[in-house]
C-alpha atoms as a PDB file:
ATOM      1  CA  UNK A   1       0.397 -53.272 -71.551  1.00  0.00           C
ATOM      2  CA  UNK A   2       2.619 -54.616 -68.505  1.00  0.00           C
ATOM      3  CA  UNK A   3       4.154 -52.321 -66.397  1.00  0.00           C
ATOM      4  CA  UNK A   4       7.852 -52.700 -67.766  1.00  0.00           C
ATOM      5  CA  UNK A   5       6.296 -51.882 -71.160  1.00  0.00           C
ATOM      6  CA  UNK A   6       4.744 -48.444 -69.432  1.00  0.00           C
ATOM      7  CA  UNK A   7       7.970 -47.383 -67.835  1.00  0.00           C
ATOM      8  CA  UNK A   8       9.719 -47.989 -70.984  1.00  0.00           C
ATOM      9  CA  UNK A   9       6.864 -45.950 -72.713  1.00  0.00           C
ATOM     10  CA  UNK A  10       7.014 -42.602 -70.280  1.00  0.00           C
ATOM     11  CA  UNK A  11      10.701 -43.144 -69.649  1.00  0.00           C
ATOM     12  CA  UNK A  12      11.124 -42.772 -73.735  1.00  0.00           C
ATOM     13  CA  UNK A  13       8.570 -40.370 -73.880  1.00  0.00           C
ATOM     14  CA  UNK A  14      10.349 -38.032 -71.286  1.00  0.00           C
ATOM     15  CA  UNK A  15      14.222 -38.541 -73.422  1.00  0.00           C
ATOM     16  CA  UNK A  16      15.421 -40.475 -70.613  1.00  0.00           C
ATOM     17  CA  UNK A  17      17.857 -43.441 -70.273  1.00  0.00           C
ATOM     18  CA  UNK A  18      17.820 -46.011 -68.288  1.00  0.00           C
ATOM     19  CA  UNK A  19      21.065 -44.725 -66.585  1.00  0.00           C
ATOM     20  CA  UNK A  20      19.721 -42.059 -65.802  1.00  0.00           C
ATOM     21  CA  UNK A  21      16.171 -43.314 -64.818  1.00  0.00           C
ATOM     22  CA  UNK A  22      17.949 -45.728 -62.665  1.00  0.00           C
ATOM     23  CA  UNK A  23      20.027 -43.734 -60.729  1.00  0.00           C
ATOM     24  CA  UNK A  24      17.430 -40.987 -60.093  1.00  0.00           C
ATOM     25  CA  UNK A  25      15.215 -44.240 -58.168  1.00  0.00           C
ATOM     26  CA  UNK A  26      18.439 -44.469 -56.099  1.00  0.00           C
ATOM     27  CA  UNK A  27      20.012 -47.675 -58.132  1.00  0.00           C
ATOM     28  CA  UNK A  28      24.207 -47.125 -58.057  1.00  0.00           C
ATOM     29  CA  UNK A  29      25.223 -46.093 -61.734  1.00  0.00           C
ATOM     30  CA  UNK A  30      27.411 -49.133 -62.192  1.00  0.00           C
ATOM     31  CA  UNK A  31      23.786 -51.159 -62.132  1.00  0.00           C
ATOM     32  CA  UNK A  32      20.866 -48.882 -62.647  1.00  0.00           C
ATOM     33  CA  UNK A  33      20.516 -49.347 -66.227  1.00  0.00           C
ATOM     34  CA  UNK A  34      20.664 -53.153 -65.986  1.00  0.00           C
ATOM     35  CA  UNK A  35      18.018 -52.902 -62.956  1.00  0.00           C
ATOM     36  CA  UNK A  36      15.660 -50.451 -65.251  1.00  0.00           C
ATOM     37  CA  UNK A  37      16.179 -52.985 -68.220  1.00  0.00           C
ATOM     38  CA  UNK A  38      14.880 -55.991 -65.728  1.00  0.00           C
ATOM     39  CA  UNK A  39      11.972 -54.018 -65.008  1.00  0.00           C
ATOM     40  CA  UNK A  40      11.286 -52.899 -68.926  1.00  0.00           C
ATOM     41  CA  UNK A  41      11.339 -56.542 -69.850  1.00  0.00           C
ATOM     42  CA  UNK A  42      10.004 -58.034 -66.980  1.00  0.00           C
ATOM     43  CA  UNK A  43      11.750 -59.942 -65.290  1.00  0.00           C
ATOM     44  CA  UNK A  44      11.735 -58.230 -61.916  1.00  0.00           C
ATOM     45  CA  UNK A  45       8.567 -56.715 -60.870  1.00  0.00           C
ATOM     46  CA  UNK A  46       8.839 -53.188 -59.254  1.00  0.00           C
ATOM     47  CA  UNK A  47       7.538 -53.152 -55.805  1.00  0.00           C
ATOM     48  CA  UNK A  48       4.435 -50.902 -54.644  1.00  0.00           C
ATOM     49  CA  UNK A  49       7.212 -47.977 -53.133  1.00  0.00           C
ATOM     50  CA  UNK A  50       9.902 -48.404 -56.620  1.00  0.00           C
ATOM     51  CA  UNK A  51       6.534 -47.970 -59.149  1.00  0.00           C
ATOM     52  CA  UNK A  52       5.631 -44.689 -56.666  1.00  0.00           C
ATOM     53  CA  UNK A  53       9.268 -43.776 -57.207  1.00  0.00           C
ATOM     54  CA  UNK A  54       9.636 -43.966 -60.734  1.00  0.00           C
ATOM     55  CA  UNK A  55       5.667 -42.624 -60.979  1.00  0.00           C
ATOM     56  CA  UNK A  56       7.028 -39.745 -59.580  1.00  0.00           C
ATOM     57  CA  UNK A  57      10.511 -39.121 -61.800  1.00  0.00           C
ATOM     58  CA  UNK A  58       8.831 -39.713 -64.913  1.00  0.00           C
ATOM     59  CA  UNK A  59       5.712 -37.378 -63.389  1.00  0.00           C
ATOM     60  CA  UNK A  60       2.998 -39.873 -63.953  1.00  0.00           C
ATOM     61  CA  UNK A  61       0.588 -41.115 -61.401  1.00  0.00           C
ATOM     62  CA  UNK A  62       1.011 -44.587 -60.187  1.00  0.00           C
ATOM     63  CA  UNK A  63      -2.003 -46.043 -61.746  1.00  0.00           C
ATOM     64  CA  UNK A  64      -0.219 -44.959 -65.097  1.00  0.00           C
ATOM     65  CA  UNK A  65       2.241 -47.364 -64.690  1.00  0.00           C
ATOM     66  CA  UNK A  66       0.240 -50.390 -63.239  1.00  0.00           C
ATOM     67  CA  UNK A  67      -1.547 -52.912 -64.688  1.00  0.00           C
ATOM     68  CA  UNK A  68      -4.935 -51.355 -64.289  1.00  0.00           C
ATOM     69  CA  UNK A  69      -7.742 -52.837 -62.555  1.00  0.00           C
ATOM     70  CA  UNK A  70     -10.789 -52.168 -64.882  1.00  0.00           C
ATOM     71  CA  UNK A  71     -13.237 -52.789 -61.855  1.00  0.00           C
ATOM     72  CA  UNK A  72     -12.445 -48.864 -60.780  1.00  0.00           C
ATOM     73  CA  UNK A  73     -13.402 -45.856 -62.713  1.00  0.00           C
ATOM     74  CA  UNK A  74      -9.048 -44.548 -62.267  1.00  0.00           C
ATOM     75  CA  UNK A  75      -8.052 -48.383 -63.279  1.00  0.00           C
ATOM     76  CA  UNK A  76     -10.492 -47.777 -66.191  1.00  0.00           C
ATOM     77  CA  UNK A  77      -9.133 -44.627 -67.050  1.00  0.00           C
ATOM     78  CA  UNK A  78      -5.388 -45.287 -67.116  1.00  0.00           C
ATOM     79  CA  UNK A  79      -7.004 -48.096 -69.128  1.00  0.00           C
ATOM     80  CA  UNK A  80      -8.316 -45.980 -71.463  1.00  0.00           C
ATOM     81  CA  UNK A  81      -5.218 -43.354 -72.051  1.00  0.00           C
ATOM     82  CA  UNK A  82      -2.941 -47.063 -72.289  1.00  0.00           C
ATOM     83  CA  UNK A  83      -5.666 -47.432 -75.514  1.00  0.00           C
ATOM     84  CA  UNK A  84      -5.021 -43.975 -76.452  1.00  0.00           C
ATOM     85  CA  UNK A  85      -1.003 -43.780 -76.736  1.00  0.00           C
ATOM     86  CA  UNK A  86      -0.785 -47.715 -78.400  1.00  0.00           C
ATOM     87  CA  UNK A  87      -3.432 -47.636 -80.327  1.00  0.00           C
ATOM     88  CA  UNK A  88      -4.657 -44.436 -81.280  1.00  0.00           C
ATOM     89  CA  UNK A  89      -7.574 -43.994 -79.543  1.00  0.00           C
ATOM     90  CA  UNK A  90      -9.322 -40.906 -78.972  1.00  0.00           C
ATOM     91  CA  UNK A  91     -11.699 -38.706 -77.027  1.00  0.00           C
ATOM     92  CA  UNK A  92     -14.113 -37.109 -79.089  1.00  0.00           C
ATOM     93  CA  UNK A  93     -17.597 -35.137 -79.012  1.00  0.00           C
ATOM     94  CA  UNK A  94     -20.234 -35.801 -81.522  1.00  0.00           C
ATOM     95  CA  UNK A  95     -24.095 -34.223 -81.448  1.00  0.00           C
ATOM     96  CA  UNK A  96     -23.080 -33.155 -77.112  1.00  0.00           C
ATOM     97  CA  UNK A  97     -22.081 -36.976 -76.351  1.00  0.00           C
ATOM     98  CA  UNK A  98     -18.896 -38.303 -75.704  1.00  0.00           C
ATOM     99  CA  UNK A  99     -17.702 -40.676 -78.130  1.00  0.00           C
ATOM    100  CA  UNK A 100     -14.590 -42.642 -78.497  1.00  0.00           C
ATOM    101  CA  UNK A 101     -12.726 -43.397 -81.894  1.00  0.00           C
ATOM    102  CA  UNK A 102      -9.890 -44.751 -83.196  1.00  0.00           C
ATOM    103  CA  UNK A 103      -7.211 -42.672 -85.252  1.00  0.00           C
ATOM    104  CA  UNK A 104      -6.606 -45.604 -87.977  1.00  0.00           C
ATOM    105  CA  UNK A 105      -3.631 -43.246 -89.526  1.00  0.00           C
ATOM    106  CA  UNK A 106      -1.066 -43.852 -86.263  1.00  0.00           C
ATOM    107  CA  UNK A 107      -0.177 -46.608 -87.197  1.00  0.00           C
ATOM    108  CA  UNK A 108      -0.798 -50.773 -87.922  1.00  0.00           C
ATOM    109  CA  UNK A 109      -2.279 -51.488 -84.152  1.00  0.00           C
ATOM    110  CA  UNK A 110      -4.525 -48.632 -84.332  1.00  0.00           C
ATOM    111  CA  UNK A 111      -5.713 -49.488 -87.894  1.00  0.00           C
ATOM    112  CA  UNK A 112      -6.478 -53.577 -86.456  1.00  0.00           C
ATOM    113  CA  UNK A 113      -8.078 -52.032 -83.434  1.00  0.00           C
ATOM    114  CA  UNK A 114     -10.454 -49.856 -85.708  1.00  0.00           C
ATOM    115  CA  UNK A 115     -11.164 -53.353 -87.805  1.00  0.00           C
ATOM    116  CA  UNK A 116     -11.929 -55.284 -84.647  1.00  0.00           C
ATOM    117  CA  UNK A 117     -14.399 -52.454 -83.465  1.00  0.00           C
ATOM    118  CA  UNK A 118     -16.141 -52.951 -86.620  1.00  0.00           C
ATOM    119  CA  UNK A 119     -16.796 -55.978 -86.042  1.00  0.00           C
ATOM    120  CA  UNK A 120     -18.147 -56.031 -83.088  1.00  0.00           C
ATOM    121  CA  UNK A 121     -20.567 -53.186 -84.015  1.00  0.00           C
ATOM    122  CA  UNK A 122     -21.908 -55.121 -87.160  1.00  0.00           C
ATOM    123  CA  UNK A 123     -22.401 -57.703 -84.161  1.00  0.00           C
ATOM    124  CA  UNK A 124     -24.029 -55.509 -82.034  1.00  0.00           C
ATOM    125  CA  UNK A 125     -25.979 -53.782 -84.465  1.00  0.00           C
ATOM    126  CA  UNK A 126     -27.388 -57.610 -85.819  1.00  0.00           C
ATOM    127  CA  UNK A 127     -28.470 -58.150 -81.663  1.00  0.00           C
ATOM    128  CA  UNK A 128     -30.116 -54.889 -82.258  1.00  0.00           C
ATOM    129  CA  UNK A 129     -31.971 -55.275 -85.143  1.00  0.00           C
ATOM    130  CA  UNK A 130     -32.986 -59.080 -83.671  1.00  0.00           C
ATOM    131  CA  UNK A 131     -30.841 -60.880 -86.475  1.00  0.00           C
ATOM    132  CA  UNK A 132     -29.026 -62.686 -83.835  1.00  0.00           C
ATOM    133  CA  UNK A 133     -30.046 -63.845 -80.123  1.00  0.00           C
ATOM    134  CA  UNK A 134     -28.307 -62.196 -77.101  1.00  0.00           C
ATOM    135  CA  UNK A 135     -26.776 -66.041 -76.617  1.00  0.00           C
ATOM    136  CA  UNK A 136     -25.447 -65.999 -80.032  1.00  0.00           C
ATOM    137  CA  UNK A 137     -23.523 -62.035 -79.317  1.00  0.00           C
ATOM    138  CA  UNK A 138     -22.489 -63.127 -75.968  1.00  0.00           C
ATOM    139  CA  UNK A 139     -20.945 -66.214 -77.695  1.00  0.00           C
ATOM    140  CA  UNK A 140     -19.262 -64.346 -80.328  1.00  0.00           C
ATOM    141  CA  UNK A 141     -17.600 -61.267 -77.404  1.00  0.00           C
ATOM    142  CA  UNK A 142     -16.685 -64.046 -75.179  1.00  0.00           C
ATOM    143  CA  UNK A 143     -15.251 -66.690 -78.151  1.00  0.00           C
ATOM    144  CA  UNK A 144     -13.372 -64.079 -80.022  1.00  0.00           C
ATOM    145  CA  UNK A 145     -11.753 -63.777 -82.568  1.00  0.00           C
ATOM    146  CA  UNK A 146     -13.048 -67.506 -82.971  1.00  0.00           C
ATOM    147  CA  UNK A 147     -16.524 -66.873 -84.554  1.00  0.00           C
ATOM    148  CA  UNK A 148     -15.682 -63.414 -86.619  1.00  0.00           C
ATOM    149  CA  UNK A 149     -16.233 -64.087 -90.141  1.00  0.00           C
ATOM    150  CA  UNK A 150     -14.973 -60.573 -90.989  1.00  0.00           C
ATOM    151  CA  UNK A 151     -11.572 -61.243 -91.537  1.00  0.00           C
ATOM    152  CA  UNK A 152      -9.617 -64.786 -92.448  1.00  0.00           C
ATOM    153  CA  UNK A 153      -7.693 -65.808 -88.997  1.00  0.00           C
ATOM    154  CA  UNK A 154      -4.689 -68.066 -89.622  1.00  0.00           C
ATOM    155  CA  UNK A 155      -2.790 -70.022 -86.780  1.00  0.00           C
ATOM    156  CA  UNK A 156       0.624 -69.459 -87.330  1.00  0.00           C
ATOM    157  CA  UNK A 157       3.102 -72.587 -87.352  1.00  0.00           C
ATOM    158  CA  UNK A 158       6.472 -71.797 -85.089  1.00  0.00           C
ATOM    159  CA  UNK A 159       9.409 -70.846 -87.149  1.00  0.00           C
ATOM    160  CA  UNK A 160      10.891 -73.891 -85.989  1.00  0.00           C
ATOM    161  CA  UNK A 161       8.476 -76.049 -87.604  1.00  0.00           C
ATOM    162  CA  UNK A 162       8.117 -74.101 -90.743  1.00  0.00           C
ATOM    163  CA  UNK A 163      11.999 -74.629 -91.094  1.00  0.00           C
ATOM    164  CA  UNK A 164      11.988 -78.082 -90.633  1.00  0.00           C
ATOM    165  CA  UNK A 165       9.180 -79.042 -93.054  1.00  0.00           C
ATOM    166  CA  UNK A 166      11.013 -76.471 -95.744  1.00  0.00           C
ATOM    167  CA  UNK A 167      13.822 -78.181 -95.262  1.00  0.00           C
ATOM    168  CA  UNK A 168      11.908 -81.894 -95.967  1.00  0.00           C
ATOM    169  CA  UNK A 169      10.338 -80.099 -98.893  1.00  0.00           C
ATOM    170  CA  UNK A 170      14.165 -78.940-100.538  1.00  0.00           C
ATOM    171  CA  UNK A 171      15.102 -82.346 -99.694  1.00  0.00           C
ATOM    172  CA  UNK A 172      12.446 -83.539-101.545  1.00  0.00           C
ATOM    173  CA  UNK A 173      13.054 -81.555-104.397  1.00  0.00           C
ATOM    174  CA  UNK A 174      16.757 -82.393-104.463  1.00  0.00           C
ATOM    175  CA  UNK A 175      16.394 -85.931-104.634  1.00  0.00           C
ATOM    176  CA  UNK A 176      14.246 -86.012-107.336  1.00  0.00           C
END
C-alpha cells in the first residue's frame, strides 16, 4: 500500500477530513484539503518532515505511513499490520508458536489472500515431500501467479478494446 493510500487509511480511521487533516500539518484552509487529496492519490509525495507531521496528528509512527522496507525487522512489521488491516491478517498462537492466518470473512482481498496462501503451501508441502525439485518451487514463488494451476488466470482485455470489438460484433449482427 503507498503512502497516500495509508494516510487516507488512518486519516479515515481516526473520522478526520482532509480539511481538517490539512490544516492541522499547517496547510491554509482555503488549500489543505486539495494538498491532503494530492498526497492520498499520489501525486505529490510527502517529504521526510510532512510524513513525521501527519505520523504524529493521526498518532501513528512514521514507518506506518511509509512504504516499508522489508530488509528491517520495523519495515517488516509495519509490513505485516499493512497485511493485517487490508487483508485480514492475523496474529495467532497455536500448540505455544506463533502463527499467522488470514480472516477469509473480512472481506474479498482477505478471502484471495487466504486462496493464494494455499497455494503456495500445497507448493511447499510437494518440495517437502520431494514431489517437486527446489528449482521447480523457486520457479513457481518467483513466476507467480504464472505457473499456479490452482485457479484459472485470465488476462483481461481494456475496456476500450472490449467496446470496440462489441461494437464490430453488433455491427455484424445488424447487417446481416
Amino acid at each position: 500500500m503507498a503512502i497516500g493510500e495509508r494516510i487516507q487509511f488512518f486519516r479515515k480511521l481516526r473520522g478526520m477530513t482532509q480539511k481538517y487533516l490539512g490544516t492541522q500539518v499547517g496547510f491554509p484552509e482555503k488549500s489543505a484539503d486539495v494538498r491532503l487529496a494530492q498526497y492520498e492519490t499520489g501525486t505529490r509525495t510527502p517529504k521526510a518532515d510532512m510524513t513525521a507531521a501527519l505520523a504524529n496528528i493521526l498518532d501513528v509512527s512514521p514507518l506506518a505511513l511509509s512504504v516499508p522496507d522489508i530488509d528491517s525487522y520495523l519495515g517488516l512489521m509495519h509490513t505485516l499490520f499493512t497485511l493485517e488491516d487490508r487483508y485480514g491478517l492475523k496474529v495467532c498462537e497455536c500448540d505455544g508458536e506463533v502463527h499467522l492466518r488470514v480472516d477469509v470473512f473480512q472481506g474479498k482481498d482477505a478471502a484471495e489472500l487466504s486462496r493464494s496462501l494455499i497455494a503456495w503451501r500445497e507448493q511447499a508441502a510437494k518440495l517437502e515431500s520431494g514431489e517437486i525439485t527446489r528449482e521447480e518451487y523457486d520457479r513457481w514463488r518467483y513466476r507467480y501467479p504464472e505457473f499456479d494451476t490452482t485457479r484459472i488466470w485470465a488476462k483481461v482485455i481494456p475496456q476500450g478494446l472490449s467496446d470496440m470489438l462489441a461494437e464490430e460484433l453488433n455491427k455484424d449482427k445488424k447487417d446481416k
